[in-house]
C-alpha atoms as a PDB file:
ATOM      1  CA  UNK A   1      40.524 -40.659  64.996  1.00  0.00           C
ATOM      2  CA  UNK A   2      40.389 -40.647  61.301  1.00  0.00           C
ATOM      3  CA  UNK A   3      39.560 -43.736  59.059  1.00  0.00           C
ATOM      4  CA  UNK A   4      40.575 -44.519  55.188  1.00  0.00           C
ATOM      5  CA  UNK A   5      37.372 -43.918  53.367  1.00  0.00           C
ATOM      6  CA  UNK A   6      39.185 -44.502  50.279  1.00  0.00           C
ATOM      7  CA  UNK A   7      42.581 -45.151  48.643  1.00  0.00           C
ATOM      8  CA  UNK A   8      43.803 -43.612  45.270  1.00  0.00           C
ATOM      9  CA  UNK A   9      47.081 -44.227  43.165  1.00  0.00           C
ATOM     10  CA  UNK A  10      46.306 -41.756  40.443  1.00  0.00           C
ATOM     11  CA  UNK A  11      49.554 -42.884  38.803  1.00  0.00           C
ATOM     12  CA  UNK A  12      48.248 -46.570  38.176  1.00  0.00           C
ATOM     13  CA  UNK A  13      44.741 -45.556  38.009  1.00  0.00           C
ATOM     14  CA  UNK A  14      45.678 -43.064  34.882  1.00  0.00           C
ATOM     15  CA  UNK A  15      48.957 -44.415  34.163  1.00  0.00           C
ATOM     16  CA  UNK A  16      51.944 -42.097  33.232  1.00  0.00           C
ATOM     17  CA  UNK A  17      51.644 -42.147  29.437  1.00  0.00           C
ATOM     18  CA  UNK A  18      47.937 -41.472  29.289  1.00  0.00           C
ATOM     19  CA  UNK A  19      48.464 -38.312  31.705  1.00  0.00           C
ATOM     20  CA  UNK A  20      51.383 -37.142  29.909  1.00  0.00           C
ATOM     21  CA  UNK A  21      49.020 -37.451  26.593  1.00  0.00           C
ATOM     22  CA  UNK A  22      46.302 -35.417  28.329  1.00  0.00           C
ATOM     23  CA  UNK A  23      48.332 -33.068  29.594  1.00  0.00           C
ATOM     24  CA  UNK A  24      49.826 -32.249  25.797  1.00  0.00           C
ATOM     25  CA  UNK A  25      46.123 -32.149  24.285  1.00  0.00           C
ATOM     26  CA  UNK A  26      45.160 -30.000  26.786  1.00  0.00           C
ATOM     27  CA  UNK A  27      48.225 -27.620  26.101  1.00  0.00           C
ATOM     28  CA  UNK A  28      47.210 -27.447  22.662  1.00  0.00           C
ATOM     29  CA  UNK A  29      43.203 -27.248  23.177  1.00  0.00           C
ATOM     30  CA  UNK A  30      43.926 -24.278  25.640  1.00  0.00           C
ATOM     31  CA  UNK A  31      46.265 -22.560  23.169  1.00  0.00           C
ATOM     32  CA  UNK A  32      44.466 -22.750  20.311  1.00  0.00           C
ATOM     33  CA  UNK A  33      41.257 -21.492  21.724  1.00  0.00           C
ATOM     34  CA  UNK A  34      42.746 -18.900  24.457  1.00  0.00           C
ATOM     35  CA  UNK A  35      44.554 -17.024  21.191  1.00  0.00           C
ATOM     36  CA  UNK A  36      41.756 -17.047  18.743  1.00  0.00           C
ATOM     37  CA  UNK A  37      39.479 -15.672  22.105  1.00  0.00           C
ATOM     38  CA  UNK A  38      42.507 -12.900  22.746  1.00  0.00           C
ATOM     39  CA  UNK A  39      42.965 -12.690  18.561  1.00  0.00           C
ATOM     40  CA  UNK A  40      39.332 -11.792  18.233  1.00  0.00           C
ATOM     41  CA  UNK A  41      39.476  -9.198  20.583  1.00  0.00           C
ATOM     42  CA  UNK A  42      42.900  -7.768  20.030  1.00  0.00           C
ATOM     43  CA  UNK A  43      43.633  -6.160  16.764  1.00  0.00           C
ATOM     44  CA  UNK A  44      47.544  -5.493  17.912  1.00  0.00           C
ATOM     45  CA  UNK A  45      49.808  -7.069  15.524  1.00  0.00           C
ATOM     46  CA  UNK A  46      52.076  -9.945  17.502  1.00  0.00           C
ATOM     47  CA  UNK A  47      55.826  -9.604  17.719  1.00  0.00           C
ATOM     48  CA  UNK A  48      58.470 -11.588  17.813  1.00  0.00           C
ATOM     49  CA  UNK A  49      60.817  -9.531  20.049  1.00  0.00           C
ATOM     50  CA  UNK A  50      61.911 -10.472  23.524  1.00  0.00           C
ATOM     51  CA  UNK A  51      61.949 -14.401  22.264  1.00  0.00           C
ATOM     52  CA  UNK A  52      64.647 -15.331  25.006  1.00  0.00           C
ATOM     53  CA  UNK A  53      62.760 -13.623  27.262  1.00  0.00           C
ATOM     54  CA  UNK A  54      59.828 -16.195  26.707  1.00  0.00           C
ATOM     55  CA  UNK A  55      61.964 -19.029  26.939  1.00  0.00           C
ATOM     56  CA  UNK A  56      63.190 -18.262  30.082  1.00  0.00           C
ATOM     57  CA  UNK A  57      59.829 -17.708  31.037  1.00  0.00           C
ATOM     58  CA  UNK A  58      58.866 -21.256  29.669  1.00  0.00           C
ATOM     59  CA  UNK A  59      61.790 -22.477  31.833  1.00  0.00           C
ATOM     60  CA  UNK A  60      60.844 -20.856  34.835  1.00  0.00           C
ATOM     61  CA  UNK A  61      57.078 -21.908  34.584  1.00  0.00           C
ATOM     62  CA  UNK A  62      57.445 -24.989  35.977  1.00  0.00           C
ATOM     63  CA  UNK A  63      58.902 -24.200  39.574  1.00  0.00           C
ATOM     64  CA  UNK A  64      56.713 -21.533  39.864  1.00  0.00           C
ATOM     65  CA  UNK A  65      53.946 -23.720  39.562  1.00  0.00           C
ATOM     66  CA  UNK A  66      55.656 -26.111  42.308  1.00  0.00           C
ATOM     67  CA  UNK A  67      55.857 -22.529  44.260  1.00  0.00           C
ATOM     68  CA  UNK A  68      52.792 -21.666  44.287  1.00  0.00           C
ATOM     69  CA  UNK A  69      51.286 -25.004  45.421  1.00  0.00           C
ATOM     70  CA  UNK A  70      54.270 -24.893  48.861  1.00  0.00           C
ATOM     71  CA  UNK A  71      52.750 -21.065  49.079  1.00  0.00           C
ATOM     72  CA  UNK A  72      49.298 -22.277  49.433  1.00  0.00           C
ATOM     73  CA  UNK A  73      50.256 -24.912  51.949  1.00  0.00           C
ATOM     74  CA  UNK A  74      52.330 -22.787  54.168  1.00  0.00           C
ATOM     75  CA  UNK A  75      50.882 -23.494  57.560  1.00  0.00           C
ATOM     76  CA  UNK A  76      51.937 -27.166  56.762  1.00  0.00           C
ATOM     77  CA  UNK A  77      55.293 -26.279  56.277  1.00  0.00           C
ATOM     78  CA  UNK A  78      56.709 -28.790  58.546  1.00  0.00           C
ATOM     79  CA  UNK A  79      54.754 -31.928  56.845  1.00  0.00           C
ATOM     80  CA  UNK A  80      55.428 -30.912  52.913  1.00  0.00           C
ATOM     81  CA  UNK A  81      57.739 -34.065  51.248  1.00  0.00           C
ATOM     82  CA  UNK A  82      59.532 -33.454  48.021  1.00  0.00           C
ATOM     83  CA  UNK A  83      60.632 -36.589  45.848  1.00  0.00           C
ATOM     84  CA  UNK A  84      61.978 -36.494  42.463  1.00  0.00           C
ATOM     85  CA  UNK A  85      59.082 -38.322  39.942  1.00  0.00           C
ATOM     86  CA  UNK A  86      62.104 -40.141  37.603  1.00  0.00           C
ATOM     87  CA  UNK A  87      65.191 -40.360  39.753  1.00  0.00           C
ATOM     88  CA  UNK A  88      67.085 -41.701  36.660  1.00  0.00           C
ATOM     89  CA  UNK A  89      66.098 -39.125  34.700  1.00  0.00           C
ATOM     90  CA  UNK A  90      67.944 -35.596  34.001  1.00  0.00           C
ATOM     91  CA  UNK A  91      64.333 -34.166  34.124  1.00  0.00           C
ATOM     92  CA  UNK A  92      63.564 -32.127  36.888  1.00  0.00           C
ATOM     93  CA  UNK A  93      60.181 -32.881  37.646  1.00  0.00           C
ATOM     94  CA  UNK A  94      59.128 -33.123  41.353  1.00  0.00           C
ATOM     95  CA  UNK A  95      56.005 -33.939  43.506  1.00  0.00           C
ATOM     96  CA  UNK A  96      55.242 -31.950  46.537  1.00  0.00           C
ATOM     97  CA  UNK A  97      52.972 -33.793  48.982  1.00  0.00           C
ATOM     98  CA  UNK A  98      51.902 -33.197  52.784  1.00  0.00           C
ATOM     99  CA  UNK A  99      52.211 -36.201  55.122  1.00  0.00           C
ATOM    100  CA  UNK A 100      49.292 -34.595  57.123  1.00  0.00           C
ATOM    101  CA  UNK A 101      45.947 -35.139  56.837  1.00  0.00           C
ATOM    102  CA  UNK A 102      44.048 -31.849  55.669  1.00  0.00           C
ATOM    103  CA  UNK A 103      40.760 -30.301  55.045  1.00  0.00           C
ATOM    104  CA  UNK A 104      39.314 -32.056  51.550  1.00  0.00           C
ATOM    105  CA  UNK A 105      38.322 -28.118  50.501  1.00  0.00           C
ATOM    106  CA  UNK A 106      41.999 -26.780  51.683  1.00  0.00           C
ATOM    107  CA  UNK A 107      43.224 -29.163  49.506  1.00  0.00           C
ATOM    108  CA  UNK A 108      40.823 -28.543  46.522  1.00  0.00           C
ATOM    109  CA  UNK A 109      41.770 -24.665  46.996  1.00  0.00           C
ATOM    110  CA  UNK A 110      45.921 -25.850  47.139  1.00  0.00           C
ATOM    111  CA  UNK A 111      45.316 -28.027  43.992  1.00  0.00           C
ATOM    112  CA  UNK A 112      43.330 -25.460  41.956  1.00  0.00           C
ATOM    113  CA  UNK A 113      45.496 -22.481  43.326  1.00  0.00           C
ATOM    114  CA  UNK A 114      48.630 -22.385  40.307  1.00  0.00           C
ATOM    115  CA  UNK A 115      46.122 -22.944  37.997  1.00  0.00           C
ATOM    116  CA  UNK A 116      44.034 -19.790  38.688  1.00  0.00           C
ATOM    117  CA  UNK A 117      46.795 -17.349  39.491  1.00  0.00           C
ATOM    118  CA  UNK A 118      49.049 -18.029  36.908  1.00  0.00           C
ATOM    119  CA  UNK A 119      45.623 -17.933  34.191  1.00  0.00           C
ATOM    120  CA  UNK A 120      44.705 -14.548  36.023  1.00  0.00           C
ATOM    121  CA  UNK A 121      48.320 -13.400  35.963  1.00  0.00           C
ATOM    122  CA  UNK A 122      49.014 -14.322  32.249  1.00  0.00           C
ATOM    123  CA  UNK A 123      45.351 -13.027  30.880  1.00  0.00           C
ATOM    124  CA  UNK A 124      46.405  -9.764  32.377  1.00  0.00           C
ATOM    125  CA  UNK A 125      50.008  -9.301  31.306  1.00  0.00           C
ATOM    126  CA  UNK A 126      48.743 -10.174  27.663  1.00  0.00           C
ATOM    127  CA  UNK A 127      45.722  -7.582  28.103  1.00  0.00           C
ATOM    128  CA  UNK A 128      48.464  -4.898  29.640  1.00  0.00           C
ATOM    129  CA  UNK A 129      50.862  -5.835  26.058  1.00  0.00           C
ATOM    130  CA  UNK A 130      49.073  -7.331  23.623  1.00  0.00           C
ATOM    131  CA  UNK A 131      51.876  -7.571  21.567  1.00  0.00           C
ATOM    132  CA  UNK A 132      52.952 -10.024  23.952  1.00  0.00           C
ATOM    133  CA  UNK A 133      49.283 -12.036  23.988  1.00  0.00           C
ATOM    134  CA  UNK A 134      50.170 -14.894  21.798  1.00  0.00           C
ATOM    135  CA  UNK A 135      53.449 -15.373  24.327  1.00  0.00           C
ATOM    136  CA  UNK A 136      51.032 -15.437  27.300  1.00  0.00           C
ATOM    137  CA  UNK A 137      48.663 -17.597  25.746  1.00  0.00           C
ATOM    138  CA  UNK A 138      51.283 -19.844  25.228  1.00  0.00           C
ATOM    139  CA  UNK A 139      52.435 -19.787  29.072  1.00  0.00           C
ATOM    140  CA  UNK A 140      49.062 -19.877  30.506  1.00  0.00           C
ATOM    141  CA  UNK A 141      48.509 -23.171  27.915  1.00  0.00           C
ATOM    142  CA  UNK A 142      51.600 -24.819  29.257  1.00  0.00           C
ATOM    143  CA  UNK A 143      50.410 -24.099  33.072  1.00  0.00           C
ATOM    144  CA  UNK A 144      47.591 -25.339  32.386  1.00  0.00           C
ATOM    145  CA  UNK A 145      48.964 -28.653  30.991  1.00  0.00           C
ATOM    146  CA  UNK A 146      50.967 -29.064  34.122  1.00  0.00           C
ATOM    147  CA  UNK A 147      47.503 -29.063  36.251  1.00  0.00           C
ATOM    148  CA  UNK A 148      46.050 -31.858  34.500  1.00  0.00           C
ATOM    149  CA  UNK A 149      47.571 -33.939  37.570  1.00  0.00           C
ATOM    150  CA  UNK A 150      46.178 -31.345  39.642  1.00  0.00           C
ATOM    151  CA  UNK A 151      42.883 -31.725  38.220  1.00  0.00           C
ATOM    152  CA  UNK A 152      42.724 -35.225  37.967  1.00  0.00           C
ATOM    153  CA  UNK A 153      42.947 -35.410  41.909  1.00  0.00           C
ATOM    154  CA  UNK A 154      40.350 -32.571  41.927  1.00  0.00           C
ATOM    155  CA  UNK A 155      38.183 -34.984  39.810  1.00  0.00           C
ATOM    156  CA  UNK A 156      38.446 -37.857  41.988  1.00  0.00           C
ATOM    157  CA  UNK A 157      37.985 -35.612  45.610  1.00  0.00           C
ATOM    158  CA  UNK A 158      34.677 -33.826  44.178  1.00  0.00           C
ATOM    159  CA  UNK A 159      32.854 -37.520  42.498  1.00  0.00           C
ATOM    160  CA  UNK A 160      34.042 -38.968  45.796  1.00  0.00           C
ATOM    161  CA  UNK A 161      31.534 -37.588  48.308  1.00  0.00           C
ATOM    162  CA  UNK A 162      33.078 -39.460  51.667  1.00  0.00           C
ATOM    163  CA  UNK A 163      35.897 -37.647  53.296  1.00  0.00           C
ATOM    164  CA  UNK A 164      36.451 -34.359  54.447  1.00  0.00           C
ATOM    165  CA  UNK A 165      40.207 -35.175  54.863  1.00  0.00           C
ATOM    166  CA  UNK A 166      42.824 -35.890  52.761  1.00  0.00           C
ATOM    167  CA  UNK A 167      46.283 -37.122  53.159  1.00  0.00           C
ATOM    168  CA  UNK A 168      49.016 -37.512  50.464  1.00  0.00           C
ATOM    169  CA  UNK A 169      51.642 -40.055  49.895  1.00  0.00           C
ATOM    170  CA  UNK A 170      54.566 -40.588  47.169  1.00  0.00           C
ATOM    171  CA  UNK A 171      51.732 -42.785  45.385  1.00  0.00           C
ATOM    172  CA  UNK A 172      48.828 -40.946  45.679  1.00  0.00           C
ATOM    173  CA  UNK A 173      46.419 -40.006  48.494  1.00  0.00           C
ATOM    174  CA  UNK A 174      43.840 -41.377  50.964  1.00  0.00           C
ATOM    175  CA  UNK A 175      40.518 -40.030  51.506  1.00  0.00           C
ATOM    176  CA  UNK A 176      39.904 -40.283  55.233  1.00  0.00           C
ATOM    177  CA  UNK A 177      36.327 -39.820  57.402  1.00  0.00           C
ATOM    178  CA  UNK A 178      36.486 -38.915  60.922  1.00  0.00           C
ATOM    179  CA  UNK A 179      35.202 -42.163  63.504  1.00  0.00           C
ATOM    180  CA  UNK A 180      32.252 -41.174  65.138  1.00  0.00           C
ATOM    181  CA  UNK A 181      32.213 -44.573  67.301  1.00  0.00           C
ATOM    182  CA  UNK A 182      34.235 -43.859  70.232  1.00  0.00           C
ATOM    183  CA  UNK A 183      36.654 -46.878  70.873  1.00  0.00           C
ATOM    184  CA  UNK A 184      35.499 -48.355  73.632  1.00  0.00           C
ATOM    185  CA  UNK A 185      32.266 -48.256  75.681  1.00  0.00           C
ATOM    186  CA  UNK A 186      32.110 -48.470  78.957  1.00  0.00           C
ATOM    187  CA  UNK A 187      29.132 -49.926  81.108  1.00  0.00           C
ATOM    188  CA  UNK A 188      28.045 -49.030  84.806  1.00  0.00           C
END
């Protein structure tokens, strides 16, 4: 038997204009210091070529963020809900949530998971064609402003130290504690 330990609405807590501001100060922060760390130890000149080639990869940055978060929850399969974030809005942006309660350090690894491969994947491409670097700086920036959200709940799981489960709604999630009082005692 599992009980709430705690619930969180990072949506209200945050609200959606103050997350959509971190998110685009933490694109640029990440940018800005990820290319003058690859500038300083590149000496390649950048190109230019290949620019649709970026975009698409700009375009397809997104879901493969989403992917890599269903990847890492695989053996859930069955309990993963997808809802769109602004119905009325031509924006594609989804949220993927499990209607299961899971480990709280599964969940930390599922959160952190696009976050790490797509940094690891980009750092490499750019080392591999460093032409490229200032194009994969760019990506990893962006992928790292879509896990703001991610890390926000990562904040809130690690300062919250009850709770070694943690289920997901449309609104947010609920830290839950396992019952160590059975439910009913029984004399004689």
């Amino acid at each position: 038997m599992l009980n709430c330990s705690r619930s969180i609405d990072i949506h209200s807590r945050f609200g959606i204009p103050r997350i959509a501001f971190i998110s685009v100060v933490t694109v640029i922060i990440t940018f800005l210091i990820s290319f003058e760390v690859f500038r300083y130890y590149s000496n390649v000149p950048f190109t230019d070529k290949n620019f649709l080639i970026f975009i698409v990869l700009i375009l397809c940055l997104y879901p493969l963020h989403k992917l890599i978060h269903v990847l890492t929850v695989l053996p859930y399969l069955r309990h993963i809900k997808i809802y769109k974030l602004m119905p009325k809005s031509w924006v594609p942006i989804y949220n993927i949530f499990l209607d299961k309660p899971v480990r709280k350090y599964y969940f930390c690894i599922c959160l952190i998971a696009p976050l790490v491969t797509i940094s690891t994947i980009c750092i490499l491409i750019a080392s591999a064609y460093p032409h490229y670097g200032h194009y994969f700086m760019f990506l990893m920036a962006l992928n790292a402003g879509f896990s703001v959200m991610d890390l926000l709940y990562l904040k809130v799981i690690f300062f919250y130290k009850r709770g070694q489960f943690v289920e997901e709604h449309m609104n947010g999630f609920v830290l839950l504690e396992k019952n160590c009082k059975p439910d009913h005692i029984s004399i004689g």
